[in-house]
Protein backbone atom coordinates (compact mmCIF):
# COMPACT_ATOMS: atom_id res chain seq x y z
CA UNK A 1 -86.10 -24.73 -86.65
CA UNK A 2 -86.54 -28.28 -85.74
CA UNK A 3 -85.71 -29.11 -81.89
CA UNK A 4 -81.97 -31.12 -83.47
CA UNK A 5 -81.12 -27.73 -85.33
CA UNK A 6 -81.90 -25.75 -82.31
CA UNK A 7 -79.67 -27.75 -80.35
CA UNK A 8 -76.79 -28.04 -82.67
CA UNK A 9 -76.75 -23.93 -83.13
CA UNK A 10 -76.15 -23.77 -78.94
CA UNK A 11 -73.76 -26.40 -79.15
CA UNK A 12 -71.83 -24.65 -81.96
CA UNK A 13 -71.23 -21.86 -79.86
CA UNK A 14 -69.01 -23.60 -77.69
CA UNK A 15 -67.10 -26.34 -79.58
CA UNK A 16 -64.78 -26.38 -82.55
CA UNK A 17 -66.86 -25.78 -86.03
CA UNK A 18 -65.00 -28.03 -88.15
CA UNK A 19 -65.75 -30.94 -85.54
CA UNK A 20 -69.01 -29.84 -85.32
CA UNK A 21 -69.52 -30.43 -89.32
CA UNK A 22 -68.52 -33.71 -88.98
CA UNK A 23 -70.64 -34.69 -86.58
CA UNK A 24 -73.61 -33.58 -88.51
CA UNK A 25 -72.45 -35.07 -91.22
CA UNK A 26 -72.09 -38.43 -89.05
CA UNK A 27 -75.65 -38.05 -87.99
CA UNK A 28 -77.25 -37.51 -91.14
CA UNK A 29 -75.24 -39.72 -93.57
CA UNK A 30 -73.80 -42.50 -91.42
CA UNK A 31 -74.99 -46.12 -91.21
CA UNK A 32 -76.39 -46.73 -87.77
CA UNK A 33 -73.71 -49.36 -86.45
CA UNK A 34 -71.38 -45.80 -86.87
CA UNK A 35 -73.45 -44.13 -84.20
CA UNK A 36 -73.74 -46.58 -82.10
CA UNK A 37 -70.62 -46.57 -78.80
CA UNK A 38 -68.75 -43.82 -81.65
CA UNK A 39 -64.61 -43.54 -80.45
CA UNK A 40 -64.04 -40.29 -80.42
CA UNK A 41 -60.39 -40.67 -81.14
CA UNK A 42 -61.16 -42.63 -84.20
CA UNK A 43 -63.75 -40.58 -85.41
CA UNK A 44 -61.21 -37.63 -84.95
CA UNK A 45 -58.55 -39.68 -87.20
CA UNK A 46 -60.81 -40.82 -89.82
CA UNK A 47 -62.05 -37.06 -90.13
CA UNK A 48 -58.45 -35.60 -89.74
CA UNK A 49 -59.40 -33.65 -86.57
CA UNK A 50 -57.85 -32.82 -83.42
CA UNK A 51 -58.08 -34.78 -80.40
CA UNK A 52 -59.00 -32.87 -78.06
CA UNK A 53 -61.38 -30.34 -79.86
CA UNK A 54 -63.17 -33.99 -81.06
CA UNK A 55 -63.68 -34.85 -76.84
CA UNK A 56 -64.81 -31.29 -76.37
CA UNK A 57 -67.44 -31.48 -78.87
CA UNK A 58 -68.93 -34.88 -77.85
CA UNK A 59 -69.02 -33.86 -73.94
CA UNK A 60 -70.72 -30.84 -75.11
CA UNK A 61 -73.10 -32.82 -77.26
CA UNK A 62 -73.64 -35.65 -74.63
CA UNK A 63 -74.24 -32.59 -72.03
CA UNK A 64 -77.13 -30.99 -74.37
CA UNK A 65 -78.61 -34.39 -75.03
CA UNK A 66 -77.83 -35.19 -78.90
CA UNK A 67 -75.74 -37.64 -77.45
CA UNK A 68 -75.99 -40.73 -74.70
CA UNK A 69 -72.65 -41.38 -72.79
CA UNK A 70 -71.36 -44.72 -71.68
CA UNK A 71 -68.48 -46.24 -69.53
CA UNK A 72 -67.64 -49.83 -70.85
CA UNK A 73 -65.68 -51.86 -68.67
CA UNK A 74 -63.18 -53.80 -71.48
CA UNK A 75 -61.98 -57.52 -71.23
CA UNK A 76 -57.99 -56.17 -72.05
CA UNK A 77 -57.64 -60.05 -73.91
CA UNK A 78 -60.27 -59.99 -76.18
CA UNK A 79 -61.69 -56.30 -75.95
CA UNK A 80 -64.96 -57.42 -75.06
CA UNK A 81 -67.92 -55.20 -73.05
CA UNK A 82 -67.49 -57.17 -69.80
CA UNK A 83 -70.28 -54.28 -68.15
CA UNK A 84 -71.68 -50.79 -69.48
CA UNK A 85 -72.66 -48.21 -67.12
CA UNK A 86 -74.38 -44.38 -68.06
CA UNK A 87 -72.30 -43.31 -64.90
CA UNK A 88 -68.29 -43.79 -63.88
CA UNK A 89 -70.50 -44.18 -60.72
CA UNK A 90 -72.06 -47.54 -61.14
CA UNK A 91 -68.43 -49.24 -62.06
CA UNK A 92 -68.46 -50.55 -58.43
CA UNK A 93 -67.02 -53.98 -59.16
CA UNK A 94 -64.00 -55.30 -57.57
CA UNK A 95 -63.35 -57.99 -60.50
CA UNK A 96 -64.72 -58.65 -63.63
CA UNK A 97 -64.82 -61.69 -65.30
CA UNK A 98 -64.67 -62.34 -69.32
CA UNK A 99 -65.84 -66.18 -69.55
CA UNK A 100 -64.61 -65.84 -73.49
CA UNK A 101 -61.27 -65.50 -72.03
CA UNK A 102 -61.54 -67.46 -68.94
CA UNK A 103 -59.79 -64.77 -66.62
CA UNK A 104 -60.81 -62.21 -64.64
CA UNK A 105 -59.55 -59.09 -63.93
CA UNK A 106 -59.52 -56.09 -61.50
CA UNK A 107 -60.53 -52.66 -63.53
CA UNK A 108 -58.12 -49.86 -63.92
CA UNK A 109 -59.76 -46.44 -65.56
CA UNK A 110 -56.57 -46.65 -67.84
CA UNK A 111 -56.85 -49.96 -69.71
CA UNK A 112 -60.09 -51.16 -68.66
CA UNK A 113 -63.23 -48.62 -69.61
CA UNK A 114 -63.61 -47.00 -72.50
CA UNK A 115 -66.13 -43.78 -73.09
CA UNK A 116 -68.02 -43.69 -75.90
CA UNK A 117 -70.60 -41.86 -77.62
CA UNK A 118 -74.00 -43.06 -78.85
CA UNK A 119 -76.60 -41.00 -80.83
CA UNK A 120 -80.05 -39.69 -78.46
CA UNK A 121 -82.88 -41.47 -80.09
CA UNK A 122 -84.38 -37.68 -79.72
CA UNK A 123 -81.73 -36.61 -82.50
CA UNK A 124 -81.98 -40.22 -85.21
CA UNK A 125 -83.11 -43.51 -83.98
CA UNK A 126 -80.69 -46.70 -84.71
CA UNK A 127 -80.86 -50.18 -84.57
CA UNK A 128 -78.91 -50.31 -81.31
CA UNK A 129 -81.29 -48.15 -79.55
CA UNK A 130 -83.46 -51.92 -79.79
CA UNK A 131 -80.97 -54.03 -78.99
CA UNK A 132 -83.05 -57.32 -79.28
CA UNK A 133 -83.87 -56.74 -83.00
CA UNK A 134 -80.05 -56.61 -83.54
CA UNK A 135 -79.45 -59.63 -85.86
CA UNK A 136 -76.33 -61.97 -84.21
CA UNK A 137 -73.19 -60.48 -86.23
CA UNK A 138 -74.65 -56.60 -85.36
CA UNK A 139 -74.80 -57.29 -81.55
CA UNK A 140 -71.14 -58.29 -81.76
CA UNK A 141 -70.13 -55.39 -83.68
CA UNK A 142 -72.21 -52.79 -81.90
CA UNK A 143 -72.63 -54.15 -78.73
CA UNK A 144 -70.24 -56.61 -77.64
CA UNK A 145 -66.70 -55.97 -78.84
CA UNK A 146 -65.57 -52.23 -77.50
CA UNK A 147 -64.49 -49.10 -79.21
CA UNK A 148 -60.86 -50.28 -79.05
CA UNK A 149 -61.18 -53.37 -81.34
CA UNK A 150 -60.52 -52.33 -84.69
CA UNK A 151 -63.65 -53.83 -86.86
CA UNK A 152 -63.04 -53.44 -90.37
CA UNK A 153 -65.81 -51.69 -92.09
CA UNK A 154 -66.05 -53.42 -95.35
CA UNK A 155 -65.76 -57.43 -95.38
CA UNK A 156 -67.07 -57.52 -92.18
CA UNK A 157 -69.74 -59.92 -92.48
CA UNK A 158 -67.39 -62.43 -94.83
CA UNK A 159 -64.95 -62.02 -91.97
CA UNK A 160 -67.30 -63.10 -89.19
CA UNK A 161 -68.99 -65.81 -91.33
CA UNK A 162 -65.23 -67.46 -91.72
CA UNK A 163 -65.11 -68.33 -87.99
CA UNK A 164 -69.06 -68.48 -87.05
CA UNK A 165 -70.17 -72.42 -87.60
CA UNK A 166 -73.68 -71.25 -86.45
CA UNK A 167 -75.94 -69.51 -84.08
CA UNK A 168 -79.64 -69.46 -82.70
CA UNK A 169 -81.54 -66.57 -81.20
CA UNK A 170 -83.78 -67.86 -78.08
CA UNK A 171 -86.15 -65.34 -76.37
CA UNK A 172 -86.64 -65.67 -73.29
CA UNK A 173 -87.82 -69.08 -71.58
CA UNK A 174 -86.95 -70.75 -75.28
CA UNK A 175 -85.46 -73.63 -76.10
CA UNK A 176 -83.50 -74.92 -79.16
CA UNK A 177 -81.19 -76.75 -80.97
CA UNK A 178 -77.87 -76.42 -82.99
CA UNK A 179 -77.37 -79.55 -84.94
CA UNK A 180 -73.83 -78.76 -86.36
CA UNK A 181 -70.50 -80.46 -88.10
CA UNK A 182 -67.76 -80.17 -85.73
CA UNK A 183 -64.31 -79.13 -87.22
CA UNK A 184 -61.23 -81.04 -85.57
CA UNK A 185 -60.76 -77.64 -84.39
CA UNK A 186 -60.97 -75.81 -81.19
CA UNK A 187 -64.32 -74.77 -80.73
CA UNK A 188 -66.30 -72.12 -78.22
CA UNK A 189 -70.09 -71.88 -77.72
CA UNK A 190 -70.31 -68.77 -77.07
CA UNK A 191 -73.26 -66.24 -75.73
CA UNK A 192 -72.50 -62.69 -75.79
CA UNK A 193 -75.63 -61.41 -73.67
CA UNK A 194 -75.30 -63.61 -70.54
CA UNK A 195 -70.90 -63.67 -71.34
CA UNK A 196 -71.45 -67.17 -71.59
CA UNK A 197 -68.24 -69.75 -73.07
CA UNK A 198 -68.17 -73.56 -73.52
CA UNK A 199 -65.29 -74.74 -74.64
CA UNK A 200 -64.38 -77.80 -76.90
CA UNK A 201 -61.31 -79.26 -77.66
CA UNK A 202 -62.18 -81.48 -80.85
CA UNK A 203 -59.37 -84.03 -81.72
CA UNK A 204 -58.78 -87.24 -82.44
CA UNK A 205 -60.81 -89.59 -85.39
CA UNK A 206 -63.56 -88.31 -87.16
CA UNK A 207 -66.90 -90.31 -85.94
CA UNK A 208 -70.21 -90.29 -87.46
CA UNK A 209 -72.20 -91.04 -83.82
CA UNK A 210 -73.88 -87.84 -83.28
CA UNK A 211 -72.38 -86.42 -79.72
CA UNK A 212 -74.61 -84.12 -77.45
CA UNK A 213 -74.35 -81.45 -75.98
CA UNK A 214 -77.08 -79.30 -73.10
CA UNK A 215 -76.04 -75.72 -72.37
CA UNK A 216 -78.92 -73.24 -70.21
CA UNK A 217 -78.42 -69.54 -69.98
CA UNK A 218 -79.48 -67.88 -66.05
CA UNK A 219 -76.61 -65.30 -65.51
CA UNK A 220 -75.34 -67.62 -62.63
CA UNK A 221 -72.68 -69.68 -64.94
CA UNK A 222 -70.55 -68.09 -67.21
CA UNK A 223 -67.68 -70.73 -67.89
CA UNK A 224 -67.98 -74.83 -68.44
CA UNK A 225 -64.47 -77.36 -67.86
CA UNK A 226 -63.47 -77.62 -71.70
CA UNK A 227 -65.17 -80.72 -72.76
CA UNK A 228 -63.50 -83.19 -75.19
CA UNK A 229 -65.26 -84.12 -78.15
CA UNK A 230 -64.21 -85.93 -81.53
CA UNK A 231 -64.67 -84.66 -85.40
CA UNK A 232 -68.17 -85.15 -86.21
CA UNK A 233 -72.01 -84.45 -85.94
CA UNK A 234 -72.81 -82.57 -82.52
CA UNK A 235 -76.49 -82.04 -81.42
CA UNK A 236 -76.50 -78.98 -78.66
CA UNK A 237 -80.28 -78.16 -77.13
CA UNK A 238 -80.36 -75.03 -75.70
CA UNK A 239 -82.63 -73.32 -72.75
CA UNK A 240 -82.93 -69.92 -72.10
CA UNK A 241 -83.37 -69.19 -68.61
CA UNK A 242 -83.36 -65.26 -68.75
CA UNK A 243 -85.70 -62.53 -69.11
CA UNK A 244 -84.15 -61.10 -72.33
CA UNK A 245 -83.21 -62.90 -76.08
CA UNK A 246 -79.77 -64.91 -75.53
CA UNK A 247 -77.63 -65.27 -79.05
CA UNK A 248 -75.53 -68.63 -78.66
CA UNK A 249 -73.14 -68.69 -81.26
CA UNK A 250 -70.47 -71.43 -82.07
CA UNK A 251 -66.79 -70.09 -83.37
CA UNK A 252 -63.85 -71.69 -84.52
CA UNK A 253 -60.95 -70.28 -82.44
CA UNK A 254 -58.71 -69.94 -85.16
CA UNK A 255 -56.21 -67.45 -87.10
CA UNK A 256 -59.75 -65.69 -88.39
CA UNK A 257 -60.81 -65.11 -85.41
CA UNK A 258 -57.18 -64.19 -83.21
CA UNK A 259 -56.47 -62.11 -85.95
CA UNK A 260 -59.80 -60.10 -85.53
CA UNK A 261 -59.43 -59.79 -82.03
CA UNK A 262 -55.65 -58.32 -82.13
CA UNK A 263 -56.84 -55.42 -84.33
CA UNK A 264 -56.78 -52.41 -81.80
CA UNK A 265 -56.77 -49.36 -82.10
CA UNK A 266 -56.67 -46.65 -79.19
CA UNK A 267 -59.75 -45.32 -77.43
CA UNK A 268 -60.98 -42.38 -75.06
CA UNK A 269 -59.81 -44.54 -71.22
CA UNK A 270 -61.71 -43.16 -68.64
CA UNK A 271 -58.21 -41.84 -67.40
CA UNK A 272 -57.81 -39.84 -70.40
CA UNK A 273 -61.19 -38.20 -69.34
CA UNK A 274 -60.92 -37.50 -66.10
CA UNK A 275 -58.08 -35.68 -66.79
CA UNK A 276 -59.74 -33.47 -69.83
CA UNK A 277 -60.78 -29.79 -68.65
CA UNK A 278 -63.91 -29.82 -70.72
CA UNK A 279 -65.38 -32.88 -68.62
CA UNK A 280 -64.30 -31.72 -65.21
CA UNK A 281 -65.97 -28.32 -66.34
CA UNK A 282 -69.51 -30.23 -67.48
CA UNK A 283 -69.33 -32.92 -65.06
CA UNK A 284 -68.36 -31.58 -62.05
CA UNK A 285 -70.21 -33.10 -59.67
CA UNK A 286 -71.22 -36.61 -61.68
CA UNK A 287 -67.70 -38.21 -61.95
CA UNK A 288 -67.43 -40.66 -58.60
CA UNK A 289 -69.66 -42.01 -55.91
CA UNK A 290 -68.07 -41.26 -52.47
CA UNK A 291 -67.06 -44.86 -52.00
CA UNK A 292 -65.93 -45.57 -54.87
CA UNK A 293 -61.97 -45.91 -55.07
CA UNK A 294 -60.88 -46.40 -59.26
CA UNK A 295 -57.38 -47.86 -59.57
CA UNK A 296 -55.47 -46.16 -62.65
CA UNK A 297 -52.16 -47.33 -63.41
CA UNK A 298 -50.24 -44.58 -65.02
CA UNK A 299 -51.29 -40.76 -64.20
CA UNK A 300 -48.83 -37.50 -64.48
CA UNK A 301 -49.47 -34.84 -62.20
CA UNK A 302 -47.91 -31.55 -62.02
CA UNK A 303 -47.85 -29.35 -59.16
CA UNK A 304 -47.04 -25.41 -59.32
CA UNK A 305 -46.46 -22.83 -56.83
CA UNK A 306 -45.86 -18.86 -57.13
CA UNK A 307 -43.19 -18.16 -54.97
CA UNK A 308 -42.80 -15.26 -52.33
CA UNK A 309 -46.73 -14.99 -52.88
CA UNK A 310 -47.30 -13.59 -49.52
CA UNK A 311 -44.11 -11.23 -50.08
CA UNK A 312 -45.75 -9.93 -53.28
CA UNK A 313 -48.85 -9.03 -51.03
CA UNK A 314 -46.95 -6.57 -48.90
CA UNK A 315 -45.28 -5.01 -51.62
CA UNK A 316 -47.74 -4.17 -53.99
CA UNK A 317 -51.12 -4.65 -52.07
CA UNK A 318 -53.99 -6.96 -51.95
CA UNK A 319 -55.83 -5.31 -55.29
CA UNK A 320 -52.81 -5.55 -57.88
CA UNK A 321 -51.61 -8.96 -56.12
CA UNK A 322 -55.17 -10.14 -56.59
CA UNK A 323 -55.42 -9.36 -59.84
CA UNK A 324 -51.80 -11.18 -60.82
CA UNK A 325 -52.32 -14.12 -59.33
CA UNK A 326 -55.61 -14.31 -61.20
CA UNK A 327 -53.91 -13.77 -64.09
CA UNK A 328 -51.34 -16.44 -63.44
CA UNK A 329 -54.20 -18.66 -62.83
CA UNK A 330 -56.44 -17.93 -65.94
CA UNK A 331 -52.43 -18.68 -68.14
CA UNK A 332 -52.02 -21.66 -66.25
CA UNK A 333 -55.64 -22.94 -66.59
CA UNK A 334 -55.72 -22.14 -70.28
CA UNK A 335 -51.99 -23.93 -70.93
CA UNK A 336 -53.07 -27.53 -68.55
CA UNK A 337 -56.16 -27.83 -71.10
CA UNK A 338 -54.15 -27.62 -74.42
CA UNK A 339 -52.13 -29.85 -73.65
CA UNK A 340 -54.91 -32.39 -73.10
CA UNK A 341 -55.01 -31.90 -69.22
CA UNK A 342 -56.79 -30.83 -65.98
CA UNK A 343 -56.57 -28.74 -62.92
CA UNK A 344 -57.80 -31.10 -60.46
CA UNK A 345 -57.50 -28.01 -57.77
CA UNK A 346 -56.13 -24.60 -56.21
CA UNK A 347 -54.77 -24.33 -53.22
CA UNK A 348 -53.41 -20.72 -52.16
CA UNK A 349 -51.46 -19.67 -55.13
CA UNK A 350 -50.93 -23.16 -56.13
CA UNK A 351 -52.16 -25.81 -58.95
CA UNK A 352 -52.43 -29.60 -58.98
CA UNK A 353 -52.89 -30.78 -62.07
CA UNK A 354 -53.23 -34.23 -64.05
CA UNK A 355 -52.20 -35.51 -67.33
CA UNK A 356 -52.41 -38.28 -69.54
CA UNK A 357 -48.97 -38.73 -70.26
CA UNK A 358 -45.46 -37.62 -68.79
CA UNK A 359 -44.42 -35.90 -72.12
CA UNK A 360 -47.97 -33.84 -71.90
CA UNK A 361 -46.90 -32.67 -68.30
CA UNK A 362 -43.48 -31.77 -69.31
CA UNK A 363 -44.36 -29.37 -72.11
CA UNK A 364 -47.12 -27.74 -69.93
CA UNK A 365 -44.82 -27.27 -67.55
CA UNK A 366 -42.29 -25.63 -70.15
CA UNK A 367 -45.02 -23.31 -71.40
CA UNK A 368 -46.00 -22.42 -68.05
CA UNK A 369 -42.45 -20.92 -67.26
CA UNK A 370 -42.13 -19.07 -70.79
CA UNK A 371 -45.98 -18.17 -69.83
CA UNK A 372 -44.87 -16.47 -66.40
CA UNK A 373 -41.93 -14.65 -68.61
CA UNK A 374 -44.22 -13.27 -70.89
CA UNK A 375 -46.19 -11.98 -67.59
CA UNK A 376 -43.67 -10.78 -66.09
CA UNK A 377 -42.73 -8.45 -69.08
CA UNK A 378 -46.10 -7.40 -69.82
CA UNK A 379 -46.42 -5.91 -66.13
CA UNK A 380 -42.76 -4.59 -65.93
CA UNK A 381 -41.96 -7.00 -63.15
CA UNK A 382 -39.30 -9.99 -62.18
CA UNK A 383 -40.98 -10.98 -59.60
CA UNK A 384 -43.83 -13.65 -60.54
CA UNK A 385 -41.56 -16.70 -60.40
CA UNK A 386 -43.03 -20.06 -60.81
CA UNK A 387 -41.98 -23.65 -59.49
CA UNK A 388 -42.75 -27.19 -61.11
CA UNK A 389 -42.72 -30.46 -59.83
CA UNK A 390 -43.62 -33.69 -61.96
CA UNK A 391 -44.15 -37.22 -60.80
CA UNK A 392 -46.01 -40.18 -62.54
CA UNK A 393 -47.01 -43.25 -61.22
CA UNK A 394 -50.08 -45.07 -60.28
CA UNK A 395 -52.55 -43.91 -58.13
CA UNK A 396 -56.12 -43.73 -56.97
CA UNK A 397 -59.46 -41.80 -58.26
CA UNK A 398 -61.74 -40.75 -55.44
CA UNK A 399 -63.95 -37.94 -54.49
CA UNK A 400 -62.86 -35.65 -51.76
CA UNK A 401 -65.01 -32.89 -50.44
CA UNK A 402 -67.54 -33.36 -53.63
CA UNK A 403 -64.66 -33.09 -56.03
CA UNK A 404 -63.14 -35.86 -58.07
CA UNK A 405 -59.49 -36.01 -56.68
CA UNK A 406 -56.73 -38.46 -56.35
CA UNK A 407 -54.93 -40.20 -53.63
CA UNK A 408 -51.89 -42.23 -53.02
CA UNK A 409 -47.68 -42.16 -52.74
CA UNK A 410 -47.80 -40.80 -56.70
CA UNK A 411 -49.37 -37.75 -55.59
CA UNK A 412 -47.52 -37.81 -52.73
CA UNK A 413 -43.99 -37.64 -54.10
CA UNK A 414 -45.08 -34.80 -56.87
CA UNK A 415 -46.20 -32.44 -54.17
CA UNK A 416 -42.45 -33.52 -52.55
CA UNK A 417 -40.71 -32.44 -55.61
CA UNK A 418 -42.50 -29.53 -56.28
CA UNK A 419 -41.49 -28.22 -53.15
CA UNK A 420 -37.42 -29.03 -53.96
CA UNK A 421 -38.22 -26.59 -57.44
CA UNK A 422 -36.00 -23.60 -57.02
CA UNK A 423 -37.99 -20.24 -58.64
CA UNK A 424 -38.29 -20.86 -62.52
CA UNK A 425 -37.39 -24.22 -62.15
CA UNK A 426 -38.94 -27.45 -63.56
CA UNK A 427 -38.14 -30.54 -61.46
CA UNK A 428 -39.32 -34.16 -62.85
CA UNK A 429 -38.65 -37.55 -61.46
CA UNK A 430 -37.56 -40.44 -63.31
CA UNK A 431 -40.37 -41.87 -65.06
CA UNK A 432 -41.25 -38.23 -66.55
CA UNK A 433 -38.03 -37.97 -67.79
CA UNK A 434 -37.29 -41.49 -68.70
CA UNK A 435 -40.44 -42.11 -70.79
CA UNK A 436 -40.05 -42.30 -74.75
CA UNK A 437 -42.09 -39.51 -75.67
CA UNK A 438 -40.61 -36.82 -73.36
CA UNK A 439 -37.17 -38.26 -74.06
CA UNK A 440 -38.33 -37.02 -77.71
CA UNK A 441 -39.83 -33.86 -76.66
CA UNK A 442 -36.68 -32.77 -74.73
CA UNK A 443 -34.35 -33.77 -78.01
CA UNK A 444 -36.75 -30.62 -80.02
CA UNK A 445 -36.59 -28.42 -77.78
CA UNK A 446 -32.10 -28.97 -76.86
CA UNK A 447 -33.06 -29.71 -73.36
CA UNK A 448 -30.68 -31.93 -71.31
CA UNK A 449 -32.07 -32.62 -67.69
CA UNK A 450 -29.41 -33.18 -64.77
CA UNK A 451 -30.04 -35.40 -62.25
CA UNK A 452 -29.60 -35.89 -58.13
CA UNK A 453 -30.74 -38.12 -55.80
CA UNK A 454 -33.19 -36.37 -52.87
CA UNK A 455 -34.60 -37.30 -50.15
CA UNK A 456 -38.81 -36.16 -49.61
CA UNK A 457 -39.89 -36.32 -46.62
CA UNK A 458 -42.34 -39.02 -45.54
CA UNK A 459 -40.70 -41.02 -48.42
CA UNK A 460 -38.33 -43.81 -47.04
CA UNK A 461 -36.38 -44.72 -50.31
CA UNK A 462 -34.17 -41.72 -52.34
CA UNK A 463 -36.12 -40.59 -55.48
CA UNK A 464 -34.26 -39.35 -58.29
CA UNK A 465 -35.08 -36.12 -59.46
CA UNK A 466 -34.12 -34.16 -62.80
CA UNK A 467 -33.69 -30.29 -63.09
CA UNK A 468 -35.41 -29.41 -66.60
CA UNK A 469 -33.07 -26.31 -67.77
């Protein structure tokens, strides 16, 4: 058994064997710009599996070594690899800037990086793992645009050659020359490598004096004034100033091009992952560097609590408490990760927990009281009675005591509400219960929240908060 089968047969002992076909499958049969940054959402679409079992597998994969892991930090205009790091670690940047674009922008783990997958050279060697030896219109595929831009796999070369005028490779320390027609169009030089733009407003009469151009690539200046120029034969010598190949390429910024760039399609955020079981179980200790504080913009967390814990102590002793509020745990561990989140921590006899989305939260938390039912009945008791609190909002990722974790008023107020939760009770605020898809959730299941406003402490404004019957 070759070293790739070997590895495969461990991984398939702990991921879902249906996903696990169709990543062989991928491996052995697909082209090599398909293994190259793979979306594990799409892949999961385009195979017809589920979500979650699709993440699972990858992590697994990328934690054996049949696959290379890597955080892109996303231009959210024109979904463009702005940075790429093996580690959330090394995404230490305050702002980054897309010169294609001309704006720059502040990173948030749930808009802003994408994770993707890329096949070890140890398991099949691709084009991308030489990135140099990628001809122009494969960098931009493979390398350049991220996993959420929607390239369309056949027609993709006609599509690019529709808004490309022309391009030059220059290794390093080269120079050259583009001697090209220009279109009374608006026009970009553009160089993905160094995220180099020059713009070029062409208008006006048509001319037949050739116009120049001189544009050098060193990494220190992304983004030119837009220059002016008139219909008609430009001449543009190039330098290369770098130590690696620089692609200049010269686009029309027209419908062909727009159009490309507004096909999206979603992706695994690095939000999304933080939040997944699986990867808090693999990657325990490689999510954030100590410093490092990662905005995210939307989070749900959920926050339980067993109540009269300590009263359940004294009445039935430490051994068969013990053994209850393990079980309680193990129900409550096994529920957060279904439903596509994570236990961030226990404290006592309580959870925190994260989610993607409100909706997510909401259901766990519904589960988790029909869960604690179900326990109850199995052990002839009443008396393991469970309270919920759900809050979503933006907040902070850091590491706290060599755990990823998460800081700020969001986390705050959840804890707050959590603590209002009467026993079997599921309290939410307003943006849990006010978002789309747990309006929609609540309709199946004949669930109509009732509202008050509270007062948390440490919290200076009233927060509405909704009792989930």
């Amino acid at each position: 058994m070759s070293e790739a089968q070997d590895r495969f047969a461990t991984l398939r002992q702990s991921v879902d064997g249906h996903v696990l076909d169709a990543i062989e499958r991928l491996v052995a049969e697909g082209e090599d710009h398909q293994l190259c940054r793979i979306n594990a959402l799409a892949f999961a679409a385009r195979c017809g599996l589920d979500e979650e079992k699709t993440i699972a597998a990858f992590l697994h994969a990328a934690h054996i070594g049949l696959f290379d892991m890597a955080w892109n930090v996303l231009c959210p205009g024109c979904g463009g690899v702005l940075d790429t790091n093996a580690t959330l670690k090394t995404v230490q940047k305050e702002e980054y800037v897309c010169s294609l674009c001309a704006s720059a922008y502040s990173p948030t783990l749930d808009e802003m990086v994408d994770v993707t997958f890329t096949v070890s050279p140890r398991l099949r060697r691709i084009a991308a793992h030489n990135p140099d030896d990628l001809p122009p219109t494969e960098y931009f595929r493979q390398l350049y645009w991220g996993s959420g831009v929607d390239v369309p796999e056949d027609g993709y070369h006609e599509l690019v050659d529709d808004f490309v005028v022309d391009h030059v490779e220059l290794a390093p320390g080269e120079k050259g020359v583009l001697a090209i027609q220009l279109p009374p169009e608006f026009v970009i030089v553009f160089e993905p490598v160094t995220h180099s733009a020059q713009f070029i407003d062409v208008k006006g009469e048509p001319t037949r004096d050739r116009q120049t151009l001189a544009l050098s690539y060193d990494r220190q200046h992304a983004h030119n004034q837009t220059l002016k120029m008139r219909p008609g034969p430009l001449r543009i010598a190039l330098e290369n100033r770098t130590d690696t190949r620089v692609l200049p390429t010269v686009f029309i910024a027209g419908n062909t091009l727009h159009d490309l760039l507004a096909r999206r399609r979603a992706f695994l955020t690095a939000k999304r992952l933080l939040s997944n079981q699986t990867f808090r179980d693999l990657y325990r200790t490689d999510t954030l560097d100590v410093d490092q504080r990662l905005k995210i913009t939307s989070l749900t967390f959920l926050f339980t609590d067993l109540r009269g814990s300590t009263e359940l102590y004294e009445r039935v002793g430490d051994l068969v408490a013990f053994d209850l509020v393990r079980a309680h745990f193990q129900v409550l561990h096994e529920i957060v990760a279904s439903e596509a989140g994570a236990v961030v921590k226990t404290i006592g006899d309580a959870v925190m927990a994260t989610f993607p989305t409100p909706d997510r939260a909401v259901a766990a938390a519904i589960r988790m009281r029909e869960a604690m039912l179900d326990l109850n009945s199995r052990n002839s008791r009443e008396d393991l009675l469970l309270k919920i609190g759900v809050h979503e909002g933006p907040c902070i990722a850091v590491t706290l005591n060599e755990r990823q974790d998460y800081f700020g008023q969001t986390v705050n107020i959840a804890s707050r509400v959590q603590g209002l939760a009467t026993a079997q009770s599921i309290f939410a605020t307003g943006s849990v219960v006010g978002d789309s898809r747990t309006v929609d959730l609540l309709k199946r299941k004949a669930l109509t929240p009732s509202s008050q406003n509270v007062s948390l402490r440490g919290i200076e404004r009233e927060v509405q908060v909704f009792a989930i019957p």
